[in-house]
N, C-alpha and C. Protein backbone atom coordinates (compact mmCIF):
# COMPACT_ATOMS: atom_id res chain seq x y z
N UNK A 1 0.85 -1.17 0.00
CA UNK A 1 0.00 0.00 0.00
C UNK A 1 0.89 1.24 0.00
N UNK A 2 0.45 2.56 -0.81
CA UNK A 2 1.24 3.85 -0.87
C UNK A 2 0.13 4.68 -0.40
N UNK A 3 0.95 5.65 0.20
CA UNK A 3 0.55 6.86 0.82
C UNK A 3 0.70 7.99 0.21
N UNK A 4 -0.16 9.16 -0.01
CA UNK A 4 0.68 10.24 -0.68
C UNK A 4 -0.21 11.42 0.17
N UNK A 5 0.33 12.18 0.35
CA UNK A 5 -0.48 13.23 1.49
C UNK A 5 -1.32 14.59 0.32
N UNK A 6 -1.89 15.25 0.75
CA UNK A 6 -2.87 15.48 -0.33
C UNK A 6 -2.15 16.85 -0.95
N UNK A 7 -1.46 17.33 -0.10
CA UNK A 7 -0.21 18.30 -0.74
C UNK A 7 0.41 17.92 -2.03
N UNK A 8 1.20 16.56 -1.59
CA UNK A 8 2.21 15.75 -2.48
C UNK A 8 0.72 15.17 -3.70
N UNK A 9 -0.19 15.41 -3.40
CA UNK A 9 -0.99 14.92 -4.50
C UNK A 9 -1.64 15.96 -5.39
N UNK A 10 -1.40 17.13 -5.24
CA UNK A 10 -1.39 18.46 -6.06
C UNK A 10 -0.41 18.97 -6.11
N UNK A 11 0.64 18.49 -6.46
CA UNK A 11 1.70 18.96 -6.36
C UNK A 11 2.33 18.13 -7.53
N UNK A 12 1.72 16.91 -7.46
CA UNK A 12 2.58 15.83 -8.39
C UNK A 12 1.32 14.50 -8.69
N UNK A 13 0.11 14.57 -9.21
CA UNK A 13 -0.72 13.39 -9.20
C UNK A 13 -0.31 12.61 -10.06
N UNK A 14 0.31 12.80 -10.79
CA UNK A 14 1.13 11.75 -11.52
C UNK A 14 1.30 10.25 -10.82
N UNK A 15 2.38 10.76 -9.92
CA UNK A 15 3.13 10.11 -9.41
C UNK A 15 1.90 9.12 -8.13
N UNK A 16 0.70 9.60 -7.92
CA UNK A 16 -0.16 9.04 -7.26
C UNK A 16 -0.77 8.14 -8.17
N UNK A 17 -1.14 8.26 -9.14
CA UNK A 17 -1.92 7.49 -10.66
C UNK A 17 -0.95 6.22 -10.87
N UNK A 18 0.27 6.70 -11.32
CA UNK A 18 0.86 5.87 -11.45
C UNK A 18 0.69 4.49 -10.31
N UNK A 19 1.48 5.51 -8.95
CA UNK A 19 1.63 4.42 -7.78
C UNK A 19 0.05 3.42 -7.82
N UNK A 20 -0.85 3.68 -8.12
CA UNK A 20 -2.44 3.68 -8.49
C UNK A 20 -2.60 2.63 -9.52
N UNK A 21 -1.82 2.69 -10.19
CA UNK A 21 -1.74 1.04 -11.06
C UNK A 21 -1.48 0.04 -10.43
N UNK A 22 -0.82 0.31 -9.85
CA UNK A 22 0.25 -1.49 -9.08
C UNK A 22 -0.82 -1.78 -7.75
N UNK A 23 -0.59 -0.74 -6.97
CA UNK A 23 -1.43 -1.12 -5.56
C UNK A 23 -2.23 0.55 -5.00
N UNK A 24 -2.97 0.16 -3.99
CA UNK A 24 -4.16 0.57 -3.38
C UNK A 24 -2.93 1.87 -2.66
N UNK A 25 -3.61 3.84 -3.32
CA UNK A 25 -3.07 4.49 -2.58
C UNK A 25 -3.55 5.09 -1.93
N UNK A 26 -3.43 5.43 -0.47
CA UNK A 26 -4.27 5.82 0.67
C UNK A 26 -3.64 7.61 0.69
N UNK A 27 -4.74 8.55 0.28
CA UNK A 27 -4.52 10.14 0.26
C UNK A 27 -4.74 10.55 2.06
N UNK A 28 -3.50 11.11 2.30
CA UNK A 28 -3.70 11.55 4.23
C UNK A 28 -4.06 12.53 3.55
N UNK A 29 -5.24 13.65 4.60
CA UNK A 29 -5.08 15.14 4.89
C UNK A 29 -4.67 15.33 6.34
N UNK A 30 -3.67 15.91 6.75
CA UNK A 30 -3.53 16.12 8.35
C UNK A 30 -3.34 14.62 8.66
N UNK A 31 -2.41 14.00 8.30
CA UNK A 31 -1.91 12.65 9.19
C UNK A 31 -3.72 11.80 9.28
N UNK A 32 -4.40 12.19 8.42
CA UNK A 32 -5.36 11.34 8.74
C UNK A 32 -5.88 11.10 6.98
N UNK A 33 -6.24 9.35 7.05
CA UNK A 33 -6.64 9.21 5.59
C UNK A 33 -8.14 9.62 5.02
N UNK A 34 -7.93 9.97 3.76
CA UNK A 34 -9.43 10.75 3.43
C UNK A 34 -9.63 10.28 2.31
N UNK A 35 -8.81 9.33 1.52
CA UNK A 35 -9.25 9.13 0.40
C UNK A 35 -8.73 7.83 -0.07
N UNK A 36 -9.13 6.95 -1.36
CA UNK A 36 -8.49 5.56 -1.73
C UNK A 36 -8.36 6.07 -3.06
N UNK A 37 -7.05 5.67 -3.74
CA UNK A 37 -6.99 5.29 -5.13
C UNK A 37 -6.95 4.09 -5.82
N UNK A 38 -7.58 3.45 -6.46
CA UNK A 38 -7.70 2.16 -6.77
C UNK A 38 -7.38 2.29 -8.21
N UNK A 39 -6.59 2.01 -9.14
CA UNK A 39 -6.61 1.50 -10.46
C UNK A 39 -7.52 0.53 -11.33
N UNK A 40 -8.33 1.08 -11.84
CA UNK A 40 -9.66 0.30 -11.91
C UNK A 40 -9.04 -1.10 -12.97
N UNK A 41 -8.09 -0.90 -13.62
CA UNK A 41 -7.07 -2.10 -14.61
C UNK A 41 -6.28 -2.97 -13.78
N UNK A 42 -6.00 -1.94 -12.79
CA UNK A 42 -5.06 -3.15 -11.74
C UNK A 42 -6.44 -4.18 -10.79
N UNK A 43 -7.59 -3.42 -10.50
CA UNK A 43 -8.35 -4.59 -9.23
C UNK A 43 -9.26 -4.61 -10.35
N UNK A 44 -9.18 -5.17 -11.74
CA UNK A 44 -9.72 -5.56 -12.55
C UNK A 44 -11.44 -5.50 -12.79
N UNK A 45 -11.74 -4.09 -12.39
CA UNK A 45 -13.19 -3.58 -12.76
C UNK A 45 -13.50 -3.76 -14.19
N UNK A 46 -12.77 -3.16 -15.21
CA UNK A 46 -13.20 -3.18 -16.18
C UNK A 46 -13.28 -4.78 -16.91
N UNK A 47 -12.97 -5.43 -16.10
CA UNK A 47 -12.75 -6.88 -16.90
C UNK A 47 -14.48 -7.76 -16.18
N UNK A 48 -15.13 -7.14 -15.85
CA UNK A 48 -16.58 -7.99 -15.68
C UNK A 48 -17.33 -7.42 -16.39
N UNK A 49 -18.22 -8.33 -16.86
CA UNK A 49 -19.40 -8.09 -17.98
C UNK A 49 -20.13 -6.11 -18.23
N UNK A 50 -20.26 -5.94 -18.82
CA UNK A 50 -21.12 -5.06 -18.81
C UNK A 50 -20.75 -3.74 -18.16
N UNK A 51 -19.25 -3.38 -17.53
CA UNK A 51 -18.66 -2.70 -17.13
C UNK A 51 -18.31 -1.49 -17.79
N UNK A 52 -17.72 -2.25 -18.87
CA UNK A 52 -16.75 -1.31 -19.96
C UNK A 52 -18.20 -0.28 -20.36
N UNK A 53 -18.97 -0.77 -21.28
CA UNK A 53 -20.08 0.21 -21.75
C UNK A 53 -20.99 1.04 -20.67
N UNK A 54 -21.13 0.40 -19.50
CA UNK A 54 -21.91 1.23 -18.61
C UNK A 54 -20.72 2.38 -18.00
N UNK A 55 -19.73 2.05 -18.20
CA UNK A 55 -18.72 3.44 -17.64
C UNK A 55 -18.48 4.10 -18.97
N UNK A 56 -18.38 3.95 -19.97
CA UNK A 56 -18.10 5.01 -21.21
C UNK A 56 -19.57 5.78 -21.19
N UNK A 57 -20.77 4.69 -21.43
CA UNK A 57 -22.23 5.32 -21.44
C UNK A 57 -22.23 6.67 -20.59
N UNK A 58 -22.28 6.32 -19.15
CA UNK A 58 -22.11 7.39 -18.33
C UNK A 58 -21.30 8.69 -18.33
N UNK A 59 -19.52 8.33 -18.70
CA UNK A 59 -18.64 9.47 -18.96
C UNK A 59 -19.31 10.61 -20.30
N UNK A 60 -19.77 9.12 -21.09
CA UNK A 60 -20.57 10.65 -22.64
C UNK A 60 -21.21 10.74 -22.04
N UNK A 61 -22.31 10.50 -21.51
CA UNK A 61 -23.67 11.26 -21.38
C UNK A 61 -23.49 12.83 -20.26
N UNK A 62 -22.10 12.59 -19.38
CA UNK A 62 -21.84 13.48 -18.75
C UNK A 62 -21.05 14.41 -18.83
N UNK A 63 -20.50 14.54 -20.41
CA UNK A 63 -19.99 14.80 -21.29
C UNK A 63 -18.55 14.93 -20.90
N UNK A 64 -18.01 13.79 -20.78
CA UNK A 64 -16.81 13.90 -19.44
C UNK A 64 -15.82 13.20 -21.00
N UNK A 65 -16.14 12.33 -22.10
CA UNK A 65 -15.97 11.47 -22.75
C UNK A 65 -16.47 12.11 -24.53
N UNK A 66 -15.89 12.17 -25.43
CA UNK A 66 -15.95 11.78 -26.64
C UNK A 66 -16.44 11.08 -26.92
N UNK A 67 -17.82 11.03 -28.51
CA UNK A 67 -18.07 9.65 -28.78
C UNK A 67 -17.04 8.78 -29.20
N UNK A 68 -16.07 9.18 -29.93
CA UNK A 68 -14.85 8.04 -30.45
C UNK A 68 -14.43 7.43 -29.34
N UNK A 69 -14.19 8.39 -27.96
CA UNK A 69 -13.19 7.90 -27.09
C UNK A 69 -13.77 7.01 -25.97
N UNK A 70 -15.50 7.27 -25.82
CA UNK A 70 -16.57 6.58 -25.34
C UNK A 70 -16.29 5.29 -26.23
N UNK A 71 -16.28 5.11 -27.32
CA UNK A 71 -16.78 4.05 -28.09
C UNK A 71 -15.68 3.38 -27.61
N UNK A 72 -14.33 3.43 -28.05
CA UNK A 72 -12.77 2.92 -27.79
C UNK A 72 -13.19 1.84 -26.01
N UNK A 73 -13.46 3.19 -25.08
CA UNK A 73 -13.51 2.33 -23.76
C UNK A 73 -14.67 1.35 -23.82
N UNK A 74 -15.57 1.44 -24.27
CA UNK A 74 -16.91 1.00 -24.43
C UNK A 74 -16.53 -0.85 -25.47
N UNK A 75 -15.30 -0.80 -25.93
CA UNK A 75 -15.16 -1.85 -26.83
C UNK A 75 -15.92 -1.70 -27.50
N UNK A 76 -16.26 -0.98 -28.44
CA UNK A 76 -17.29 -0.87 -29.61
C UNK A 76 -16.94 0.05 -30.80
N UNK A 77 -17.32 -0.37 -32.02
CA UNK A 77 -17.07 0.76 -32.96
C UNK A 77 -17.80 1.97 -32.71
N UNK A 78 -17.62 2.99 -33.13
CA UNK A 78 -18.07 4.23 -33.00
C UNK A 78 -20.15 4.40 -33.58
N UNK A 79 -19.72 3.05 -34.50
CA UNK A 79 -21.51 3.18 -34.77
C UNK A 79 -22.47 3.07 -33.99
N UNK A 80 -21.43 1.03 -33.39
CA UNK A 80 -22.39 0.26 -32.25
C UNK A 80 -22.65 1.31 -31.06
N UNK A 81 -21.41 2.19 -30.85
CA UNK A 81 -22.18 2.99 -29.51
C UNK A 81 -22.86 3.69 -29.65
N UNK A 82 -22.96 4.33 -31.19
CA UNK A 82 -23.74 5.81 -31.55
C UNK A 82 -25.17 5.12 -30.87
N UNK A 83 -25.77 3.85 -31.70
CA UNK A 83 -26.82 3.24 -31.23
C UNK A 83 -27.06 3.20 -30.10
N UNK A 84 -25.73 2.14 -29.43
CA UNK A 84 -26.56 1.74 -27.75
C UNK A 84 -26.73 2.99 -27.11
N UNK A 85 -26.24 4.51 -27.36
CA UNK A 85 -26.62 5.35 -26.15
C UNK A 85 -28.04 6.11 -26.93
N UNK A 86 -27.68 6.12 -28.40
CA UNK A 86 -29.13 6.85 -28.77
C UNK A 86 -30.46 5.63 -28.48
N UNK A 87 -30.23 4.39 -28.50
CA UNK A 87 -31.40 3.48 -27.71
C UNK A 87 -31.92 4.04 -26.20
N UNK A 88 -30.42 4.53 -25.33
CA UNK A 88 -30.57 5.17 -24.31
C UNK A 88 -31.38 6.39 -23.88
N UNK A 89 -32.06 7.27 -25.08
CA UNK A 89 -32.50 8.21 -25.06
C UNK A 89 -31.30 9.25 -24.76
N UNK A 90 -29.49 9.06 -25.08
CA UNK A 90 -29.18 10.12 -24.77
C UNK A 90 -28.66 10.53 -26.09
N UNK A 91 -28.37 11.98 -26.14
CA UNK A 91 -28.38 12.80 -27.60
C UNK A 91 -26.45 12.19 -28.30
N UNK A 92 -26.49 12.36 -29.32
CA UNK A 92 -25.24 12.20 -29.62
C UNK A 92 -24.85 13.84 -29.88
N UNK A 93 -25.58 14.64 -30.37
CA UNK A 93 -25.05 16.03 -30.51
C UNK A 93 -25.60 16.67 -29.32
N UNK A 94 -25.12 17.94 -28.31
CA UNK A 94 -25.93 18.65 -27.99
C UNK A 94 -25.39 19.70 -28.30
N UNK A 95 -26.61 20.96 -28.65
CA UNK A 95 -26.52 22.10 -29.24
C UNK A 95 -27.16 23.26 -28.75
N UNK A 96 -26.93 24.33 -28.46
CA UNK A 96 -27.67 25.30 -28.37
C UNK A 96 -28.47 25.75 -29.44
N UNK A 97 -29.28 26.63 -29.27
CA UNK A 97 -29.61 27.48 -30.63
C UNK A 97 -28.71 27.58 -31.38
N UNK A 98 -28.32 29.09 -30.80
CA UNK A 98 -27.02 29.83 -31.65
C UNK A 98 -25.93 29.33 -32.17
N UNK A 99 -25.51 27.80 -31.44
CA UNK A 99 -24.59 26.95 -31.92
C UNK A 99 -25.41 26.32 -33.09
N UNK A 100 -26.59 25.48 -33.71
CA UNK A 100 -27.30 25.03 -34.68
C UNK A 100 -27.94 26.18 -35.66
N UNK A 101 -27.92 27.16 -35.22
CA UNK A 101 -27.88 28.47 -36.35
C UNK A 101 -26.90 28.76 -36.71
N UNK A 102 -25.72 28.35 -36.17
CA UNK A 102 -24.11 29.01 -36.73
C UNK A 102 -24.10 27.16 -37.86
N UNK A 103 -24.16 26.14 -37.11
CA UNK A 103 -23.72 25.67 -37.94
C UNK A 103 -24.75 25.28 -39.35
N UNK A 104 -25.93 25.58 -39.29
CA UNK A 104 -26.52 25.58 -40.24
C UNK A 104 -26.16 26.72 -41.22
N UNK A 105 -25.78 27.70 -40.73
CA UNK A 105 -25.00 28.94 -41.73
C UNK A 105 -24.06 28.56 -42.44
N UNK A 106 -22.98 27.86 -41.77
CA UNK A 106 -22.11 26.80 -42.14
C UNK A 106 -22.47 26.27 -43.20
N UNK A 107 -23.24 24.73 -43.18
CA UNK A 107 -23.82 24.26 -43.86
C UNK A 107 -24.15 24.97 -45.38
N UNK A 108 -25.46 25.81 -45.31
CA UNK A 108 -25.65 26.79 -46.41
C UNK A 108 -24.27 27.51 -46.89
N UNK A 109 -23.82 28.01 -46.56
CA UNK A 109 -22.50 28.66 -47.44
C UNK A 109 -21.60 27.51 -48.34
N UNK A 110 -21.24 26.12 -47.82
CA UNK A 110 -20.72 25.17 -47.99
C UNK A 110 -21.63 24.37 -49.21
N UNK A 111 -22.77 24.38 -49.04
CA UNK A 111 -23.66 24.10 -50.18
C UNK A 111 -23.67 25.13 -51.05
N UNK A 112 -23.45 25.88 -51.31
CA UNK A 112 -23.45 27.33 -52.29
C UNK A 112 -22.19 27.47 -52.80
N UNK A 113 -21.32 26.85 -52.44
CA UNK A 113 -19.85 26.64 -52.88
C UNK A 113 -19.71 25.58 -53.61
N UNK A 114 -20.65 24.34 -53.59
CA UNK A 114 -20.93 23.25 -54.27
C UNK A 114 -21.12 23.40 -55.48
């Protein structure tokens, strides 16, 4: 087990992530522990059923994740996930107005150049 005090862990999280692959690192604040790092590859989360896609699902939908980079963790091509999250009811684009009026302006100019 590694220790890294929560100073040394804004200071350098690297070096906590890393230690975070191999074994379990315990974050002190004030000589007292407040936190666990677990390497989800090292205590082998991602290796049970149904894992991989319900943690990419969640990271896009919370827009924490890319669809490519959702799909990649998700083990899936970029189509199969487009599906399983639009089955999900969640959006693959989100847009404001003014963002879908700019890019529809887009669009039209780009067709007029055609």
């Amino acid at each position: 087990m590694e220790t890294v005090n929560v100073s040394g862990l804004k200071n350098n999280p690297s070096e906590a992530l890393r230690a975070a692959r191999h074994d379990v690192v315990v974050v002190m604040n004030r000589d007292r522990p407040d936190a666990l790092m677990v390497g989800v590859e090292c205590a082998g989360m991602l290796d049970a059923k149904g894992v991989r896609p319900a943690l990419a699902t969640a990271l896009f939908r919370d827009g924490h994740l890319s669809l490519v980079r959702a799909a990649r963790l998700a083990d899936m091509s970029v189509a199969e996930f487009a599906t399983h999250v639009s089955r999900l009811g969640i959006a693959l684009v989100r847009l404001d107005a003014s963002e879908a009026n700019r890019d529809m302006d887009t669009l039209e100019e780009w067709l007029a150049l055609s």
